[in-house]
Structures are given as structure tokens and as C-alpha cells.
PDB file of N, CA and C in Angstrom:
ATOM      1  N   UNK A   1       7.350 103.944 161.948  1.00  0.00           N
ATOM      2  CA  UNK A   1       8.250 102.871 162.298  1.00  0.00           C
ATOM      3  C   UNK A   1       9.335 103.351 163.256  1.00  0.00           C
ATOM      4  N   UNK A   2       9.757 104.355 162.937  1.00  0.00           N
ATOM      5  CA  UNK A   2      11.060 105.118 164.235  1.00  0.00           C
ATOM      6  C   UNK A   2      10.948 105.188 165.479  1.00  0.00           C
ATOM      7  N   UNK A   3       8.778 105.353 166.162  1.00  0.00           N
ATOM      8  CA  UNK A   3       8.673 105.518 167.025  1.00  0.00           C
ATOM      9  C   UNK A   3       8.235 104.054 167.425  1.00  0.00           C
ATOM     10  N   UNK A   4       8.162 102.792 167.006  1.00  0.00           N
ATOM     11  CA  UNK A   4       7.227 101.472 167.214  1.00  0.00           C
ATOM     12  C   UNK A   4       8.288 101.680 168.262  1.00  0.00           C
ATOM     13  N   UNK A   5       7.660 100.829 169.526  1.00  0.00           N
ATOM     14  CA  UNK A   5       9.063 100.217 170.386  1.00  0.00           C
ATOM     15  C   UNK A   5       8.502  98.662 170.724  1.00  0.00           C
ATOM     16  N   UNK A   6       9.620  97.972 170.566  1.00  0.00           N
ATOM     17  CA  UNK A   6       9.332  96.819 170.578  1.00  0.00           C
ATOM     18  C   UNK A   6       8.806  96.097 172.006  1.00  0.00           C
ATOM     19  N   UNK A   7       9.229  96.740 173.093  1.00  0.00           N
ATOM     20  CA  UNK A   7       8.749  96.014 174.387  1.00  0.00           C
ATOM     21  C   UNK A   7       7.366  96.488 174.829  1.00  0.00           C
ATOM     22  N   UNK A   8       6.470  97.167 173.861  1.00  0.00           N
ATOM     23  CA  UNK A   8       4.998  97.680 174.410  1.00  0.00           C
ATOM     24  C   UNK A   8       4.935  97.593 173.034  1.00  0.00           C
ATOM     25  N   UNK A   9       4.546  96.785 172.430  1.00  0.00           N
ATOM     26  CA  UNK A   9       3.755  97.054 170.889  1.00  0.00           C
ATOM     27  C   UNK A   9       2.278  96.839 170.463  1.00  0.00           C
ATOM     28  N   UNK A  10       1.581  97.125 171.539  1.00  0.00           N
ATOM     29  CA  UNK A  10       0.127  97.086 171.248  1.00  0.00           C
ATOM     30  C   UNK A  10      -0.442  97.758 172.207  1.00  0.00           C
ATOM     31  N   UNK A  11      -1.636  98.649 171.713  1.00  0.00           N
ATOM     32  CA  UNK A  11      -1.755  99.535 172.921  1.00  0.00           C
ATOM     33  C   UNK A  11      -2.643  99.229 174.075  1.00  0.00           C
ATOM     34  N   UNK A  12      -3.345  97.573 174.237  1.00  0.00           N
ATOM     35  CA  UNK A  12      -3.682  96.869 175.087  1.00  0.00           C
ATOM     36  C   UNK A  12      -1.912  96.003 175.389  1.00  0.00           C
ATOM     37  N   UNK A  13      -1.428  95.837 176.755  1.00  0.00           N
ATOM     38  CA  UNK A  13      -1.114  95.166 177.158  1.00  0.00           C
ATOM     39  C   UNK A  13      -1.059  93.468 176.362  1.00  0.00           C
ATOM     40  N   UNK A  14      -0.149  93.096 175.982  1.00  0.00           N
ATOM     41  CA  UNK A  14       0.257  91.478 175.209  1.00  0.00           C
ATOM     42  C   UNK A  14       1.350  90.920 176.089  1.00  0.00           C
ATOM     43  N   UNK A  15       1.273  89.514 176.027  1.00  0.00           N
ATOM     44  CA  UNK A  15       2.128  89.052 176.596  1.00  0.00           C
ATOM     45  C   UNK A  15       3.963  88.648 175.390  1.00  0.00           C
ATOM     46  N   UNK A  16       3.475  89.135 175.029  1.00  0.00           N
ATOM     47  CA  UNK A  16       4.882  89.344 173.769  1.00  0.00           C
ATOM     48  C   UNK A  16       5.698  90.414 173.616  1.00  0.00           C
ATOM     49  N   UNK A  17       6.638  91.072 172.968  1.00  0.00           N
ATOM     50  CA  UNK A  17       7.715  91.727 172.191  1.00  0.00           C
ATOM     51  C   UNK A  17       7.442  91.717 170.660  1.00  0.00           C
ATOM     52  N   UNK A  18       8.166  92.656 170.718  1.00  0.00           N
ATOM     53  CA  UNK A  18       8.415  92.880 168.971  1.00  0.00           C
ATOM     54  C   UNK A  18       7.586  93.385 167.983  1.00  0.00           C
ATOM     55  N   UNK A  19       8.468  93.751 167.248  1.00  0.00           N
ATOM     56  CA  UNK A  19       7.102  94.560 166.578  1.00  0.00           C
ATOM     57  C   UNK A  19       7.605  93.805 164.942  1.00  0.00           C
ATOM     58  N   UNK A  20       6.961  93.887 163.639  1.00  0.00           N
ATOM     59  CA  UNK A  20       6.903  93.215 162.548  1.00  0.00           C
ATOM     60  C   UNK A  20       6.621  94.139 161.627  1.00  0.00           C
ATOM     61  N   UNK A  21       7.456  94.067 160.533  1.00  0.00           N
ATOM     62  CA  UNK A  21       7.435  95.045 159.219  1.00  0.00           C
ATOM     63  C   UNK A  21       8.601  94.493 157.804  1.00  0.00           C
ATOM     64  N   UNK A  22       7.058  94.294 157.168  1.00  0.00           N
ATOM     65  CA  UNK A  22       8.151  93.592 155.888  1.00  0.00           C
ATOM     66  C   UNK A  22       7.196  94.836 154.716  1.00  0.00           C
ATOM     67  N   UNK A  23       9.131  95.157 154.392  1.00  0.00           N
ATOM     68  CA  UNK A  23       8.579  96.229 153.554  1.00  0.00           C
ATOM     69  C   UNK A  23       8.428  96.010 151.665  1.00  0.00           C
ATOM     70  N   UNK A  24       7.372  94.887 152.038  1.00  0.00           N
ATOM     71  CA  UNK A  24       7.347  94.178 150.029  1.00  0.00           C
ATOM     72  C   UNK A  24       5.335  94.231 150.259  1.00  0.00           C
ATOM     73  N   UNK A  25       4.961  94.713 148.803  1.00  0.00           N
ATOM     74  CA  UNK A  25       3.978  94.924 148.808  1.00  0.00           C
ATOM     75  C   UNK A  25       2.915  93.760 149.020  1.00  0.00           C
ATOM     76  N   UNK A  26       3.718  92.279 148.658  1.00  0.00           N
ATOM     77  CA  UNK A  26       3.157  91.472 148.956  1.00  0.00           C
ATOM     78  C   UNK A  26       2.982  90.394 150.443  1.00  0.00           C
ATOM     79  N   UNK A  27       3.494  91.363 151.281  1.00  0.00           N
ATOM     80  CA  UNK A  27       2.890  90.960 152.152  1.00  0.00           C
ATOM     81  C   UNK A  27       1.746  90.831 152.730  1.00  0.00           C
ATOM     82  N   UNK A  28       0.884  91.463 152.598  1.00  0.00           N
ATOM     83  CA  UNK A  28      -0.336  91.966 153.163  1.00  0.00           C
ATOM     84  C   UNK A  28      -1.059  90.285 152.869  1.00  0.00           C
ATOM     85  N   UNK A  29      -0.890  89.991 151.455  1.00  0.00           N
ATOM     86  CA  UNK A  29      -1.463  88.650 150.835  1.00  0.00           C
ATOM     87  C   UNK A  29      -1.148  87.385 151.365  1.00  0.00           C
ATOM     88  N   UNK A  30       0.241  87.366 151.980  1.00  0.00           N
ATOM     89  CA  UNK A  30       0.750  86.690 152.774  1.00  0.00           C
ATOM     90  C   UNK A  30       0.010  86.116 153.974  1.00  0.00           C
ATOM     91  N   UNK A  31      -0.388  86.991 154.609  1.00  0.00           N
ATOM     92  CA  UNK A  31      -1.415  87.135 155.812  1.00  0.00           C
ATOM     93  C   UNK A  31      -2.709  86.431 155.482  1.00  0.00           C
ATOM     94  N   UNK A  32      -3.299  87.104 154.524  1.00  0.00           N
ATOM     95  CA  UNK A  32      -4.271  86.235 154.127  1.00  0.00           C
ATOM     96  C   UNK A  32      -4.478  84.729 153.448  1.00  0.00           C
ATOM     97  N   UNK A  33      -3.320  85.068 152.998  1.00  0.00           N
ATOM     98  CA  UNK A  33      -3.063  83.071 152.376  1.00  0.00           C
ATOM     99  C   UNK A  33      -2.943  82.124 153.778  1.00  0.00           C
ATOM    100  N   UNK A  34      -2.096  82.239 154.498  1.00  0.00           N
ATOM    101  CA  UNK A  34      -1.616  81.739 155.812  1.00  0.00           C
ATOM    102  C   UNK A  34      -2.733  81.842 156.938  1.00  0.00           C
ATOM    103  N   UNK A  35      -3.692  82.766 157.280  1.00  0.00           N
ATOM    104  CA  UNK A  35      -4.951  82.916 157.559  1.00  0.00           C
ATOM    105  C   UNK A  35      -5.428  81.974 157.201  1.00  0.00           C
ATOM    106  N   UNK A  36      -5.953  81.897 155.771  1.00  0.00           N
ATOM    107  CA  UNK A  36      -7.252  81.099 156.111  1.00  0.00           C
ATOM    108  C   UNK A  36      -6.867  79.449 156.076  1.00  0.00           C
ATOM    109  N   UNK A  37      -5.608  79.005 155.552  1.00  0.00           N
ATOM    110  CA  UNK A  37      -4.741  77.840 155.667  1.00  0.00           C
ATOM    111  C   UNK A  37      -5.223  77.594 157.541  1.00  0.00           C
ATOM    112  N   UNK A  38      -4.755  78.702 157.989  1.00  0.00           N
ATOM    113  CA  UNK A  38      -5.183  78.226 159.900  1.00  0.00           C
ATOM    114  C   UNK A  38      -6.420  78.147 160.081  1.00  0.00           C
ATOM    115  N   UNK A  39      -7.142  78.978 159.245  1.00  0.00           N
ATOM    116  CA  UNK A  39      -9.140  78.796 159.614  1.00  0.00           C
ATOM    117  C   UNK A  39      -9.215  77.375 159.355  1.00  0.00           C
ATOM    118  N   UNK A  40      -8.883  76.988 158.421  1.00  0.00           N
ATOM    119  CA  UNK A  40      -8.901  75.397 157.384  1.00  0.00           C
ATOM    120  C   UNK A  40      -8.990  74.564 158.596  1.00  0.00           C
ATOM    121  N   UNK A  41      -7.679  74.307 159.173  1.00  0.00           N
ATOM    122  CA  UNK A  41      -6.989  73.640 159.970  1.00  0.00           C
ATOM    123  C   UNK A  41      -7.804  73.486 160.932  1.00  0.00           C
ATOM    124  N   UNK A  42      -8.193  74.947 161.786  1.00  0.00           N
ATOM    125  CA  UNK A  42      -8.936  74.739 163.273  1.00  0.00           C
ATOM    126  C   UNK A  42     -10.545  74.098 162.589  1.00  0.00           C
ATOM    127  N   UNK A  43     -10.860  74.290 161.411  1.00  0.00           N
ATOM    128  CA  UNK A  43     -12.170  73.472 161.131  1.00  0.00           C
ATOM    129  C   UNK A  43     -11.798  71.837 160.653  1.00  0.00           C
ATOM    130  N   UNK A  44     -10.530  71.571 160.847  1.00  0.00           N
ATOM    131  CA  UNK A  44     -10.744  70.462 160.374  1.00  0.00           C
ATOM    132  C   UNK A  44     -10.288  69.884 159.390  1.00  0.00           C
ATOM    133  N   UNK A  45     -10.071  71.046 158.378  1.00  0.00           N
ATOM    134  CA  UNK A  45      -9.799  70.697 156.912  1.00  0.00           C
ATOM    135  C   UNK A  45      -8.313  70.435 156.548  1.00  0.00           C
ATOM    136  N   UNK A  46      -7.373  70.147 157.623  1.00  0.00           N
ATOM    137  CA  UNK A  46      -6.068  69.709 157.649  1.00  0.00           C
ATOM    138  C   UNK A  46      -5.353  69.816 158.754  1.00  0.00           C
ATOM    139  N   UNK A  47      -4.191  69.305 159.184  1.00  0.00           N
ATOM    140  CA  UNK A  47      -3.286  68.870 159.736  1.00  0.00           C
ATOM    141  C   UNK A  47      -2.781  70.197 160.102  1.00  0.00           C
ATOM    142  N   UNK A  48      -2.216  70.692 161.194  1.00  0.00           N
ATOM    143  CA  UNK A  48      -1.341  71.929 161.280  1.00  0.00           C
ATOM    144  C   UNK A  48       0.061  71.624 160.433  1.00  0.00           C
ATOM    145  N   UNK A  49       0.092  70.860 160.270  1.00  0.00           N
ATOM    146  CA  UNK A  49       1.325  70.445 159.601  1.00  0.00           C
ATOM    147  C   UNK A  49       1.415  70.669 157.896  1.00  0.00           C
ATOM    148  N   UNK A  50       0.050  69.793 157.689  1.00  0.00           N
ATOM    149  CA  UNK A  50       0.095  70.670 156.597  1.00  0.00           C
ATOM    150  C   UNK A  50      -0.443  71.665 155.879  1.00  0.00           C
ATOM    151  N   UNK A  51      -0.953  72.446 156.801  1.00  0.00           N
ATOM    152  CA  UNK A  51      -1.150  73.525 156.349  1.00  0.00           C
ATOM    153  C   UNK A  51      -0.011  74.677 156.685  1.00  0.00           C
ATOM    154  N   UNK A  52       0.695  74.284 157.507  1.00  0.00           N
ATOM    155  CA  UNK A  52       1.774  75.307 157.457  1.00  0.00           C
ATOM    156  C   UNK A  52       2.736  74.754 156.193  1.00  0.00           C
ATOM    157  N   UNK A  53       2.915  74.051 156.070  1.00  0.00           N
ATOM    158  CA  UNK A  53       3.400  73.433 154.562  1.00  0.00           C
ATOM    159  C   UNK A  53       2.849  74.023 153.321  1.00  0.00           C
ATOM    160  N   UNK A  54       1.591  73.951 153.468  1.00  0.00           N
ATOM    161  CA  UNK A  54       1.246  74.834 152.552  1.00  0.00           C
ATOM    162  C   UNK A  54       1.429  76.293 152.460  1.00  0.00           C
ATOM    163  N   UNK A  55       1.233  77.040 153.157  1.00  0.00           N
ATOM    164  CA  UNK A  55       1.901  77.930 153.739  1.00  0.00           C
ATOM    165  C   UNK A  55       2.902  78.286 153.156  1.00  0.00           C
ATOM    166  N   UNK A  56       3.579  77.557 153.684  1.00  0.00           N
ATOM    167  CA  UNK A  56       5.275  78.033 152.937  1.00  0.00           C
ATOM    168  C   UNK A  56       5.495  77.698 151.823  1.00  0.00           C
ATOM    169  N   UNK A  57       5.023  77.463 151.310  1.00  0.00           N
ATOM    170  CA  UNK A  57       5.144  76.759 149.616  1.00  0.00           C
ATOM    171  C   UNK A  57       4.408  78.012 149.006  1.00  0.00           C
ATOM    172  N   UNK A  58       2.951  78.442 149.183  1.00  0.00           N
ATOM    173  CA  UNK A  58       2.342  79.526 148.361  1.00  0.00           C
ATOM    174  C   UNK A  58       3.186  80.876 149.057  1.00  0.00           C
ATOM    175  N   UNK A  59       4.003  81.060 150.054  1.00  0.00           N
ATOM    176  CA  UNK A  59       4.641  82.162 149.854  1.00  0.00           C
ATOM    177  C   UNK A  59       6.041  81.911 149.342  1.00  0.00           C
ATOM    178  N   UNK A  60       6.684  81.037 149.296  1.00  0.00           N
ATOM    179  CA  UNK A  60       7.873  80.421 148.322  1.00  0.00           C
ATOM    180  C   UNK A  60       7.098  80.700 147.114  1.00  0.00           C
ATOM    181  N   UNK A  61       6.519  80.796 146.246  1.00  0.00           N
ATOM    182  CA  UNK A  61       5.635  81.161 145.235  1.00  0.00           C
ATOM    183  C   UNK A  61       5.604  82.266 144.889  1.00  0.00           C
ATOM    184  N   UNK A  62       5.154  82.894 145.534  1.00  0.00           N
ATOM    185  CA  UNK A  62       4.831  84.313 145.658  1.00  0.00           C
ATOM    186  C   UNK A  62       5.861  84.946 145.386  1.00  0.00           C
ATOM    187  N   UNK A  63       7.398  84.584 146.796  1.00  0.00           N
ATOM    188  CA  UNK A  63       8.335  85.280 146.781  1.00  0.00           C
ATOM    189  C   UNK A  63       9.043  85.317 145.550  1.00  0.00           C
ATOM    190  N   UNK A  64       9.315  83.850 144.633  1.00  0.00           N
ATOM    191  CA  UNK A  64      10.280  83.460 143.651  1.00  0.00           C
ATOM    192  C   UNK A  64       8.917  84.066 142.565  1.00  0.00           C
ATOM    193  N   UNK A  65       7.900  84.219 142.456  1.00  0.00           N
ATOM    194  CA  UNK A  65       7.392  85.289 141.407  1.00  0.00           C
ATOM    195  C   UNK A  65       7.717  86.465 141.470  1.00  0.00           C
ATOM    196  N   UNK A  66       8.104  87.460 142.441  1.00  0.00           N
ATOM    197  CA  UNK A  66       7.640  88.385 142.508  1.00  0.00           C
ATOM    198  C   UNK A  66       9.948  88.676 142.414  1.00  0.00           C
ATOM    199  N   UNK A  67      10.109  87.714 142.422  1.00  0.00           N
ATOM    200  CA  UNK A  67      11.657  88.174 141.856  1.00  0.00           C
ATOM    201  C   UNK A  67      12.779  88.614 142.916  1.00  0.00           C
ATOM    202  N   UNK A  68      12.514  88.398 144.221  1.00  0.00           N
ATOM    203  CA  UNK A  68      12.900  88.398 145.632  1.00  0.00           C
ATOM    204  C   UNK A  68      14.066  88.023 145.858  1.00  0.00           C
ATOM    205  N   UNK A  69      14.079  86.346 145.720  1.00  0.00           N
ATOM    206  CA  UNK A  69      15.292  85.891 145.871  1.00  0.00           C
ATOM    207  C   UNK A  69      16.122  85.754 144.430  1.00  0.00           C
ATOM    208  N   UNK A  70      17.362  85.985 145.281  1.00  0.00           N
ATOM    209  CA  UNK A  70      18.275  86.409 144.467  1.00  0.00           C
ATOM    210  C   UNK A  70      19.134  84.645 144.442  1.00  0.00           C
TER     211      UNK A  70
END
């Protein structure tokens, strides 16, 4: 993490910045919940709307299980 630099963060050329690091073990799951919520979506199976809704609700979940917010 000391050496990431944020204005080259991939070692192909991106048209973006920044680099991303959340240091809770449940992130990784995060990714995958929110993933396939977008697979859903581009097949059809909902609204971008609500699937980012959903989205934020199963990691509001997650977070207030896992004892986060204070």
C-alpha cells in the first residue's frame, strides 16, 4: 500500500485515478454481492436502480452485523 500511487494504478494504462483499500475482512464479499446484483441488472433481472438499492441495503447489513458502525 505505501508504494500504490494513485495517478498510474493499473499496470495497463486506465482512464481513471485512485487506488481503493478497505481494510475490513468483509469486503471482499462486498464485491461479490454488488457483482452479481450488476450481472442481474445487465440480464434484465432489474432496474439499475434497484439493484444498487439492493446493494446498499445487503452491505448496510453486513456492515451493522459485523459491528462497524458505531
Amino acid at each position: 500500500m505505501q508504494s500504490a500511487d494513485p495517478t498510474n494504478p493499473c499496470i495497463k494504462q486506465v482512464p481513471y485515478t485512485g487506488i481503493q483499500f478497505v481494510g475490513i475482512p468483509e469486503f471482499q464479499s462486498f464485491g461479490g454481492v454488488v457483482g452479481q446484483n450488476i450481472s442481474g441488472a445487465l440480464a434484465g433481472k432489474g432496474t439499475v436502480d434497484q439493484v444498487l438499492k439492493e446493494s446498499q441495503a445487503a452491505v448496510g447489513r453486513a456492515v451493522k452485523q459485523a459491528g462497524y458502525p458505531k
